[in-house]
PDB file of N, CA and C in Angstrom:
ATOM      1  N   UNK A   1      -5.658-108.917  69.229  1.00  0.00           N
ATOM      2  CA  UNK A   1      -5.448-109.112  67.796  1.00  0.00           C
ATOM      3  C   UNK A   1      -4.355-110.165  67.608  1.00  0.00           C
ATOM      4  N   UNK A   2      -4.679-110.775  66.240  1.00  0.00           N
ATOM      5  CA  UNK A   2      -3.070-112.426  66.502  1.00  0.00           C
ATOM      6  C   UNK A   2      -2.869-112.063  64.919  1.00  0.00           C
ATOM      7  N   UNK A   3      -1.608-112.067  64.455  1.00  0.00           N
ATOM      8  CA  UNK A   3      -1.176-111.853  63.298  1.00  0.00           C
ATOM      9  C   UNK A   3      -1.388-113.094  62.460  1.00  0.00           C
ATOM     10  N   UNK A   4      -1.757-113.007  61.586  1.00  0.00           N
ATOM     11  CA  UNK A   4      -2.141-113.903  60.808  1.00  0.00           C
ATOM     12  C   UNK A   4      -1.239-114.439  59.472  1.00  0.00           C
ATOM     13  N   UNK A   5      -0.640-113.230  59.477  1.00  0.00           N
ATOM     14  CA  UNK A   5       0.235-113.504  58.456  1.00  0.00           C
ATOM     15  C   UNK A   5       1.285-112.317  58.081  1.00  0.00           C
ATOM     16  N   UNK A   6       2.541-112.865  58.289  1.00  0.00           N
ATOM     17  CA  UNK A   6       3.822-111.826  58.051  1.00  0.00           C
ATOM     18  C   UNK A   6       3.910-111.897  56.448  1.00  0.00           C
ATOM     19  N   UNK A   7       3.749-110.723  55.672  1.00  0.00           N
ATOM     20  CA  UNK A   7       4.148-110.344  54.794  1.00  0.00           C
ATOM     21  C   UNK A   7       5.543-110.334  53.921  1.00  0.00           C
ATOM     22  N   UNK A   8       6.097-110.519  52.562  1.00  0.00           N
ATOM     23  CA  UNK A   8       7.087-110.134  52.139  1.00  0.00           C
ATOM     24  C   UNK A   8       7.249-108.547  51.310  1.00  0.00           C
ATOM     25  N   UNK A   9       5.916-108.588  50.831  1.00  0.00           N
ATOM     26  CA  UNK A   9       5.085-107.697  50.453  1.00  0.00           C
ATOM     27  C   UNK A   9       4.017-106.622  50.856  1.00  0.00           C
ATOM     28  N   UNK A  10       3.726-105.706  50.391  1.00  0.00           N
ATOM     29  CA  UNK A  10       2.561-105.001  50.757  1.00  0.00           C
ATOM     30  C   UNK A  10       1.285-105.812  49.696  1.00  0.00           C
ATOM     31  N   UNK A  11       1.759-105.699  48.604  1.00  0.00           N
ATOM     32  CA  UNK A  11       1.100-106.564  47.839  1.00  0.00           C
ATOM     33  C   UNK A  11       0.624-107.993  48.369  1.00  0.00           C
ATOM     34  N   UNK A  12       1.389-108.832  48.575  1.00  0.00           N
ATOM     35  CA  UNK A  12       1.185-109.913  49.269  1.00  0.00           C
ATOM     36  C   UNK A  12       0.073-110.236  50.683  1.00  0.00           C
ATOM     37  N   UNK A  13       0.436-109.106  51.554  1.00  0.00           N
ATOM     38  CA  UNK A  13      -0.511-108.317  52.669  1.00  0.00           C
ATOM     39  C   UNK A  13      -2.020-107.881  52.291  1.00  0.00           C
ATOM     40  N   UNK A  14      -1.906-107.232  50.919  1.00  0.00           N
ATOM     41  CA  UNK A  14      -3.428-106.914  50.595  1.00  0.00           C
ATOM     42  C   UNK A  14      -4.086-108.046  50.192  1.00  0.00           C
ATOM     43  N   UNK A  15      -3.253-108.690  49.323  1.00  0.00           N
ATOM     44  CA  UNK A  15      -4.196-110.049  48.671  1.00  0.00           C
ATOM     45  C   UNK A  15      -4.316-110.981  49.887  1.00  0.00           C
ATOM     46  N   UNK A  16      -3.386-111.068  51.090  1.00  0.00           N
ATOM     47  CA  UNK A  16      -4.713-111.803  52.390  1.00  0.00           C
ATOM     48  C   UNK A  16      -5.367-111.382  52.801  1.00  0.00           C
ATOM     49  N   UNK A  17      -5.521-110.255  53.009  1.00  0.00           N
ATOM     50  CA  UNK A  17      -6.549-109.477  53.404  1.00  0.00           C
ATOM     51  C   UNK A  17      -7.724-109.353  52.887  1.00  0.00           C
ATOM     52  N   UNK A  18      -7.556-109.684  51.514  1.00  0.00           N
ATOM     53  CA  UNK A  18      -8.757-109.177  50.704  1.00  0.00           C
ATOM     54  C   UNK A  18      -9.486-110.812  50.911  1.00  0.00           C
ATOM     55  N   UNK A  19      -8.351-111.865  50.514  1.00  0.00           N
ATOM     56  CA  UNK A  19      -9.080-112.732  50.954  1.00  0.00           C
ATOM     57  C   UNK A  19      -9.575-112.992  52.235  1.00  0.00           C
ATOM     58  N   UNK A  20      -8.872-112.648  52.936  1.00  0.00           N
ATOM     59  CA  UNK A  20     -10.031-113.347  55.055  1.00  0.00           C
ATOM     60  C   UNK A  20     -11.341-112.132  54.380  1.00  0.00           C
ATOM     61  N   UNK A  21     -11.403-111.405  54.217  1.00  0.00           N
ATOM     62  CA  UNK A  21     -12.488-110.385  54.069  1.00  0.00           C
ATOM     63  C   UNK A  21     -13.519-111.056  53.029  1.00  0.00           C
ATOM     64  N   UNK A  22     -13.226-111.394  52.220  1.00  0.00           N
ATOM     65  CA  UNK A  22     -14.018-112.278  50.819  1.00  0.00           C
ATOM     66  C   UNK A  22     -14.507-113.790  51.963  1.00  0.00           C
ATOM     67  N   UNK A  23     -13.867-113.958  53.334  1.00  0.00           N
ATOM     68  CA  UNK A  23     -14.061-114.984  53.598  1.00  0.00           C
ATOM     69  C   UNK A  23     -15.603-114.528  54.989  1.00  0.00           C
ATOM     70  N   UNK A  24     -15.480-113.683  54.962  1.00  0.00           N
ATOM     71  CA  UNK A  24     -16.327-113.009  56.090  1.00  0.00           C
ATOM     72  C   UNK A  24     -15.232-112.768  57.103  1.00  0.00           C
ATOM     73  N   UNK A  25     -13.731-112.590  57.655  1.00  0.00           N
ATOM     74  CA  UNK A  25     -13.449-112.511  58.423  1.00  0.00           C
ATOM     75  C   UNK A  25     -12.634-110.976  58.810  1.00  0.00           C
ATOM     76  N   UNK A  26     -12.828-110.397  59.554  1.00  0.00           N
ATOM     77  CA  UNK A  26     -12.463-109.032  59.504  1.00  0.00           C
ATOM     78  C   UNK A  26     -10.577-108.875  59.650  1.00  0.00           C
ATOM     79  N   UNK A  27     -10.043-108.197  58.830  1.00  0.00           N
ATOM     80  CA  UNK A  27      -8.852-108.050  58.989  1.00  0.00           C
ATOM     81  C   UNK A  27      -7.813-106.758  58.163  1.00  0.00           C
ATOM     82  N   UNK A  28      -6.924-106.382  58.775  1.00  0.00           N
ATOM     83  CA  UNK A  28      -6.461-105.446  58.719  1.00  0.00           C
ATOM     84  C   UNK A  28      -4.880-105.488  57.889  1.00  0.00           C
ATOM     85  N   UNK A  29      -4.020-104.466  57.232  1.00  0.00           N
ATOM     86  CA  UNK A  29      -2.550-104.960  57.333  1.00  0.00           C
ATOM     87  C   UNK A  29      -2.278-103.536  58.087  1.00  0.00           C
ATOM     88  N   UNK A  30      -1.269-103.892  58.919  1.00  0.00           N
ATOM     89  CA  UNK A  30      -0.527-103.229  59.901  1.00  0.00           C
ATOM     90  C   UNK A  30       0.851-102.934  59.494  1.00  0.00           C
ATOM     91  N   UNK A  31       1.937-101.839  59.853  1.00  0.00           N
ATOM     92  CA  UNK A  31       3.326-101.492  59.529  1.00  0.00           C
ATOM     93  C   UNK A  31       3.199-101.221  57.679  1.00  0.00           C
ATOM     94  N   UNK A  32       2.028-100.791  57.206  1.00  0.00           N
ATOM     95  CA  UNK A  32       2.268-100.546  55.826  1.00  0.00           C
ATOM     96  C   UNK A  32       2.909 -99.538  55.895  1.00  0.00           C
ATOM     97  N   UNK A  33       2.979 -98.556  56.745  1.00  0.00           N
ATOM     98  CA  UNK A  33       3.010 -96.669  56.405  1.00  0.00           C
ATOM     99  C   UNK A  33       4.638 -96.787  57.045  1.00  0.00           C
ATOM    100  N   UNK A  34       5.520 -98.192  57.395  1.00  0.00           N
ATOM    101  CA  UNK A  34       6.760 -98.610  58.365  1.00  0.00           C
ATOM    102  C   UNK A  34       7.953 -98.508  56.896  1.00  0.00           C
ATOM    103  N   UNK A  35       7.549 -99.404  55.604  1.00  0.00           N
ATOM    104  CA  UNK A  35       7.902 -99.629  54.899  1.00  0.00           C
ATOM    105  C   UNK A  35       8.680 -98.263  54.182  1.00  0.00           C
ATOM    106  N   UNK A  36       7.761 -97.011  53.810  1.00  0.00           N
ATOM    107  CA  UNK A  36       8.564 -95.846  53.272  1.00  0.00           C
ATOM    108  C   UNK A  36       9.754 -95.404  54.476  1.00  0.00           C
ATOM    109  N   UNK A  37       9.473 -96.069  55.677  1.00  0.00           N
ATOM    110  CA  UNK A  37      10.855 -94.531  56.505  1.00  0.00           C
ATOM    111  C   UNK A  37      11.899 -95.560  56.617  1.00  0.00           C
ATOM    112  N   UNK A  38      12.001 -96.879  55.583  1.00  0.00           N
ATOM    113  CA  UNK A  38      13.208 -97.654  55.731  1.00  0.00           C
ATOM    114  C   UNK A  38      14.395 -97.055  54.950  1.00  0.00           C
ATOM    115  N   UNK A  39      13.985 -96.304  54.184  1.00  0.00           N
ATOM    116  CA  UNK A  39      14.664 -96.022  52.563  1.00  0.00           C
ATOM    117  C   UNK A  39      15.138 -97.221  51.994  1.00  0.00           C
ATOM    118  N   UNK A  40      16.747 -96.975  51.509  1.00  0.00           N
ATOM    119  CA  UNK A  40      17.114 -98.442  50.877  1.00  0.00           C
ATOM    120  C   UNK A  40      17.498 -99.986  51.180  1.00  0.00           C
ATOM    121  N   UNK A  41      16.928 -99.736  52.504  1.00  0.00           N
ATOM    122  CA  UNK A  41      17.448-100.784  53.191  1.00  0.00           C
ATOM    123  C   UNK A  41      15.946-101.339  53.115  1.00  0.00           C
ATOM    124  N   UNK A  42      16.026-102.897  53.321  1.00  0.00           N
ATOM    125  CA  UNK A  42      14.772-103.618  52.796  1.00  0.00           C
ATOM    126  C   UNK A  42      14.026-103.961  53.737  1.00  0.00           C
ATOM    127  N   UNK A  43      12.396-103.761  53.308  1.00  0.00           N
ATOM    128  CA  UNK A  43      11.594-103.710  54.837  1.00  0.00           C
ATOM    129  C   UNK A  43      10.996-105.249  55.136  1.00  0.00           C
ATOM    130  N   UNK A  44      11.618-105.757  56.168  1.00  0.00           N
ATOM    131  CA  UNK A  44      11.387-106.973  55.894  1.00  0.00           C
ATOM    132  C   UNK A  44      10.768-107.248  57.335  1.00  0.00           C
ATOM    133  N   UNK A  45       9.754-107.750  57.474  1.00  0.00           N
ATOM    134  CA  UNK A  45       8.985-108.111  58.591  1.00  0.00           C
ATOM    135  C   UNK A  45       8.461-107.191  59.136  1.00  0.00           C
ATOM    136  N   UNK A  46       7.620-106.075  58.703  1.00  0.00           N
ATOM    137  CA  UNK A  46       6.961-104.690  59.124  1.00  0.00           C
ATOM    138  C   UNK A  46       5.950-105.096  58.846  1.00  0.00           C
ATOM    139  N   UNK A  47       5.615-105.454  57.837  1.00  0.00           N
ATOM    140  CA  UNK A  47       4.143-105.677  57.459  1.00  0.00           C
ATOM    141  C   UNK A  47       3.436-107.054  58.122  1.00  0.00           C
ATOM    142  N   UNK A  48       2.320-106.519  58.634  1.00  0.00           N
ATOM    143  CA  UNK A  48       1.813-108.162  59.003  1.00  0.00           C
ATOM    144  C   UNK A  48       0.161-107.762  58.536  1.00  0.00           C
ATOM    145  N   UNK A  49      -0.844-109.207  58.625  1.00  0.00           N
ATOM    146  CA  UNK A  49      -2.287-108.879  58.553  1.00  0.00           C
ATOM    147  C   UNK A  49      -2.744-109.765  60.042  1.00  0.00           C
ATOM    148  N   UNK A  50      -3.470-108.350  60.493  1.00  0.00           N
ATOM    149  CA  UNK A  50      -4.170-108.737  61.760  1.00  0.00           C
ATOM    150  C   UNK A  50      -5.197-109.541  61.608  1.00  0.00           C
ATOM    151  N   UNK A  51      -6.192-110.559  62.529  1.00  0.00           N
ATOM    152  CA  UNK A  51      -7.001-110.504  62.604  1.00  0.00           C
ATOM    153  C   UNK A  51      -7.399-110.867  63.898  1.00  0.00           C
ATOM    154  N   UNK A  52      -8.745-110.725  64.298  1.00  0.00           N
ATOM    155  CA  UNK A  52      -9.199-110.591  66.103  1.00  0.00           C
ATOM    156  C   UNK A  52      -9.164-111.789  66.390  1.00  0.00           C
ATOM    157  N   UNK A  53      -8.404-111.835  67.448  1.00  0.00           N
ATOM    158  CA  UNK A  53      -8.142-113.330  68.288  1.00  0.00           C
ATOM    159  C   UNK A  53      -9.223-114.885  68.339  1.00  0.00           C
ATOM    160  N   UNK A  54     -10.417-114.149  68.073  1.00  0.00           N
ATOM    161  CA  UNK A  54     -11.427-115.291  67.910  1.00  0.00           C
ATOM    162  C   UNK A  54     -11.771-115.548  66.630  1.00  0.00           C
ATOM    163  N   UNK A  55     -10.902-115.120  65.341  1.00  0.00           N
ATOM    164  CA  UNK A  55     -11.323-115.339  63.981  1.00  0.00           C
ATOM    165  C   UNK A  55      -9.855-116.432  63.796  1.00  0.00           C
ATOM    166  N   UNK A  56      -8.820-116.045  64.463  1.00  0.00           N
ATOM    167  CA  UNK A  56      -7.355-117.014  63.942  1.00  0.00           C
ATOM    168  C   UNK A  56      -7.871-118.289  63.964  1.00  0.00           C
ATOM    169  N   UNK A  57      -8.392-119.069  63.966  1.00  0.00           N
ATOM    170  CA  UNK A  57      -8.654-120.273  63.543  1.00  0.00           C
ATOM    171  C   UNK A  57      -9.200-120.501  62.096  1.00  0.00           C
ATOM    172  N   UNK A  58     -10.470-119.780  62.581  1.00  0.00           N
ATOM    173  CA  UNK A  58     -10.843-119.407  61.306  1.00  0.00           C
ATOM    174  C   UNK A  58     -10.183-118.957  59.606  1.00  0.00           C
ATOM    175  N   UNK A  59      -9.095-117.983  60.120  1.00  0.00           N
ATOM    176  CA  UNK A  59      -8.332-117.332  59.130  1.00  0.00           C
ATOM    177  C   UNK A  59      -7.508-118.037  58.749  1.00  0.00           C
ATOM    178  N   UNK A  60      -6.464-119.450  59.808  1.00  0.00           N
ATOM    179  CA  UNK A  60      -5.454-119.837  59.181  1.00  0.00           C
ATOM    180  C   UNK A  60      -5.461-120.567  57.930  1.00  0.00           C
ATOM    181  N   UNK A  61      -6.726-121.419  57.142  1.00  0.00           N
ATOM    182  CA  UNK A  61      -7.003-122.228  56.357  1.00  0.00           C
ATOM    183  C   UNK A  61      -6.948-121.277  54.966  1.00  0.00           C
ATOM    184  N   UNK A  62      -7.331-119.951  55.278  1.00  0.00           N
ATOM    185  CA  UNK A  62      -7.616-118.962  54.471  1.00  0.00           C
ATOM    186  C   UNK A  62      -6.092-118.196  53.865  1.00  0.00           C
ATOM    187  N   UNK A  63      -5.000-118.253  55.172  1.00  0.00           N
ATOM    188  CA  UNK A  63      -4.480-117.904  54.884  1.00  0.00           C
ATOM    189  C   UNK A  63      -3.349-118.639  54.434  1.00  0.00           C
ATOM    190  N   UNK A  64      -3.470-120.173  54.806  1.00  0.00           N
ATOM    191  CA  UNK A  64      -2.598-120.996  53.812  1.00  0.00           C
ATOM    192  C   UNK A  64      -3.302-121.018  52.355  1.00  0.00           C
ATOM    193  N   UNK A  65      -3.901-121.094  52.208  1.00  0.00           N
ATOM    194  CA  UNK A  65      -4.720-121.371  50.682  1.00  0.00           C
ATOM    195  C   UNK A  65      -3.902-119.888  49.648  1.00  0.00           C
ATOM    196  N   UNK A  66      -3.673-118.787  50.800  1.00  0.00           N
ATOM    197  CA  UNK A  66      -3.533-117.689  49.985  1.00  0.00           C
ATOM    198  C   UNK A  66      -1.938-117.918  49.684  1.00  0.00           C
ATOM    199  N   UNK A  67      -1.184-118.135  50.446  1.00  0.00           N
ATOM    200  CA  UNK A  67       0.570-119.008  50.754  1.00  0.00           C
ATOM    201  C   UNK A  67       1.135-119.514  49.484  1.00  0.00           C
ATOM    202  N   UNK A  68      -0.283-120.924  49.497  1.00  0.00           N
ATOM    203  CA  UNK A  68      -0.142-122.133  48.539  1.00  0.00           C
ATOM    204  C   UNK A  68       0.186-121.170  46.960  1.00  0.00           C
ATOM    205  N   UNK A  69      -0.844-120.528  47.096  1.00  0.00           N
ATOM    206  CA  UNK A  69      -0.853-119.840  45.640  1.00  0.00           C
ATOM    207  C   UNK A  69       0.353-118.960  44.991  1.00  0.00           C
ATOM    208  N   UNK A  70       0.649-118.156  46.330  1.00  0.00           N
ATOM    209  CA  UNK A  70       1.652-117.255  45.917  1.00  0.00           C
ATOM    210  C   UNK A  70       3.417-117.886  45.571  1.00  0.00           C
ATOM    211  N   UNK A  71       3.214-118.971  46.229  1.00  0.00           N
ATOM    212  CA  UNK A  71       4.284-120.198  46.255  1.00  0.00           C
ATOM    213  C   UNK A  71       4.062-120.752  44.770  1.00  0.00           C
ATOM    214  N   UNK A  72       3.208-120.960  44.497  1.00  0.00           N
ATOM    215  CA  UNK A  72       2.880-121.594  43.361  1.00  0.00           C
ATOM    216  C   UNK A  72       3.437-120.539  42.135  1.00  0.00           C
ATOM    217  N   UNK A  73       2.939-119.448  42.063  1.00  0.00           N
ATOM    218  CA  UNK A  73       3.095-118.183  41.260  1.00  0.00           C
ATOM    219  C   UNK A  73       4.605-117.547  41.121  1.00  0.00           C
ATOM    220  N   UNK A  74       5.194-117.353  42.394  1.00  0.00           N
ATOM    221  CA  UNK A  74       6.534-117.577  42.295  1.00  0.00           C
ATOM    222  C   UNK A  74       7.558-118.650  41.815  1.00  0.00           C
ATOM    223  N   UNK A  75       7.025-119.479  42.231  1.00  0.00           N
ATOM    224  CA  UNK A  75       7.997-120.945  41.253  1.00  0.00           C
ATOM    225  C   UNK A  75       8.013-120.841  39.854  1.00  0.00           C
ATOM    226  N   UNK A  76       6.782-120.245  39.313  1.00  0.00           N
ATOM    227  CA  UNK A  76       6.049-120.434  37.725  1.00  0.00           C
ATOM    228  C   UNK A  76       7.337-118.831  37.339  1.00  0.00           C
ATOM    229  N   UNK A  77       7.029-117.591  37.927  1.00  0.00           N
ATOM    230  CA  UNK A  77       7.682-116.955  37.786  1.00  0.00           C
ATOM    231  C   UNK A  77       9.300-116.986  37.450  1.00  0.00           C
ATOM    232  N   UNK A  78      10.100-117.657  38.823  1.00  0.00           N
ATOM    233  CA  UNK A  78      11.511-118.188  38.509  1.00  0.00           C
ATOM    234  C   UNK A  78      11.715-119.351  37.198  1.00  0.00           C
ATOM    235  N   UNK A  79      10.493-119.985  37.194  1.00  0.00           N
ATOM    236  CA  UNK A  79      10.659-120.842  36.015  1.00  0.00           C
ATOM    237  C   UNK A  79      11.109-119.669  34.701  1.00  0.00           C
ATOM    238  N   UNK A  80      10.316-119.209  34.568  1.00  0.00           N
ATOM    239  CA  UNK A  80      10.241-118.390  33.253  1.00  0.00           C
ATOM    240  C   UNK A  80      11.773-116.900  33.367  1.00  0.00           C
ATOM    241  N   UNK A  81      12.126-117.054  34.803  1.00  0.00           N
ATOM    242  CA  UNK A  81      13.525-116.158  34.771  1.00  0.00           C
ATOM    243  C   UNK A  81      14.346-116.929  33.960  1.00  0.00           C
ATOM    244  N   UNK A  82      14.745-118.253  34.221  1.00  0.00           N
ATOM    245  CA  UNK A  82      15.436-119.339  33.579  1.00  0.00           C
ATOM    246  C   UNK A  82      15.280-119.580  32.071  1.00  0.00           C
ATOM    247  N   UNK A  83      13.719-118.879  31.678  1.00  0.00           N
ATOM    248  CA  UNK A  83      13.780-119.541  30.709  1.00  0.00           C
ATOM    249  C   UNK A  83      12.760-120.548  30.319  1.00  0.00           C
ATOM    250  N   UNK A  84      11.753-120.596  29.182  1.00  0.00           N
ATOM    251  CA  UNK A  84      10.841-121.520  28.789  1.00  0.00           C
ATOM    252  C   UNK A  84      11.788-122.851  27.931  1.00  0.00           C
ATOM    253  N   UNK A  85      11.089-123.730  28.031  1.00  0.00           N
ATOM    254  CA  UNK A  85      12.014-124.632  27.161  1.00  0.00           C
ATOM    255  C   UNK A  85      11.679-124.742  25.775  1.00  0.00           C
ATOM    256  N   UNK A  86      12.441-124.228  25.116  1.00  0.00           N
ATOM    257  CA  UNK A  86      11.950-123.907  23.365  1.00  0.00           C
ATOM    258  C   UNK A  86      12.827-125.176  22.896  1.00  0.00           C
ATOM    259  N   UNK A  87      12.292-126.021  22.490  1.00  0.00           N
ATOM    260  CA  UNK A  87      12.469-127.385  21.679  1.00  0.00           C
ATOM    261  C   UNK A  87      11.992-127.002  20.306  1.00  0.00           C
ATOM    262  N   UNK A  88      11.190-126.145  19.669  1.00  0.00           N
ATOM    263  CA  UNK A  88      11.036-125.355  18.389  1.00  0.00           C
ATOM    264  C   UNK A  88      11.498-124.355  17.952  1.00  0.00           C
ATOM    265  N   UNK A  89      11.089-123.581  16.901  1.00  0.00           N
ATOM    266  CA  UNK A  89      11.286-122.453  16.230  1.00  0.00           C
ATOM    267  C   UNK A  89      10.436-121.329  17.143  1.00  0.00           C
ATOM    268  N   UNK A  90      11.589-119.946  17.471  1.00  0.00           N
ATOM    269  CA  UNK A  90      10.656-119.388  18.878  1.00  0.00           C
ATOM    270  C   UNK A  90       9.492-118.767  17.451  1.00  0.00           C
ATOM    271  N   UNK A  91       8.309-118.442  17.894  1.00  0.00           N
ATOM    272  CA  UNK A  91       7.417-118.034  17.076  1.00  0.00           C
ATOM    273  C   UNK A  91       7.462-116.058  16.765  1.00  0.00           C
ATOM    274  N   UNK A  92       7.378-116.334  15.385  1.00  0.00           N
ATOM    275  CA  UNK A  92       7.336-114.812  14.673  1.00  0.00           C
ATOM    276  C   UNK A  92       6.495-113.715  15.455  1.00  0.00           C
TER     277      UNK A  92
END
């Protein structure tokens, strides 16, 4: 099995997964059940998504595409922590 992708998330973990799977490629997330026996301390690099050694080629294109997005979604996110730029009247 070759990890395909280290997680920040469990969330993050399912949505590659769901995609290599939407892609035909079989894959798993691993260390989900790792995350509850951390308590408050933060689980960081437990989670990964497997997939079988003769699909990682296959998967990596799949799993940058899934990267690109979440990169994308987070930037848009911190944008809007900061703040939209209201040059008008904010609306009623």
């Amino acid at each position: 099995m070759h990890i395909a992708y280290r997680a920040e998330s469990l969330i993050d973990a399912h949505l590659v997964k769901d995609a290599l799977e939407r892609a035909g490629i079989p894959a798993f997330v691993t260390g989900e059940y790792l995350t509850g026996g951390v308590g408050q301390l933060p689980a960081i690099d437990y989670v990964a998504v497997m997939v079988p050694e003769v699909a990682r080629e296959a998967a990596a294109p799949v799993v940058a595409e899934v990267e690109r997005a979440l990169a994308v979604s987070r930037a848009e996110a911190a944008a809007w922590e900061i703040g939209p730029d209201l040059d008008g009247p904010l609306p009623a």
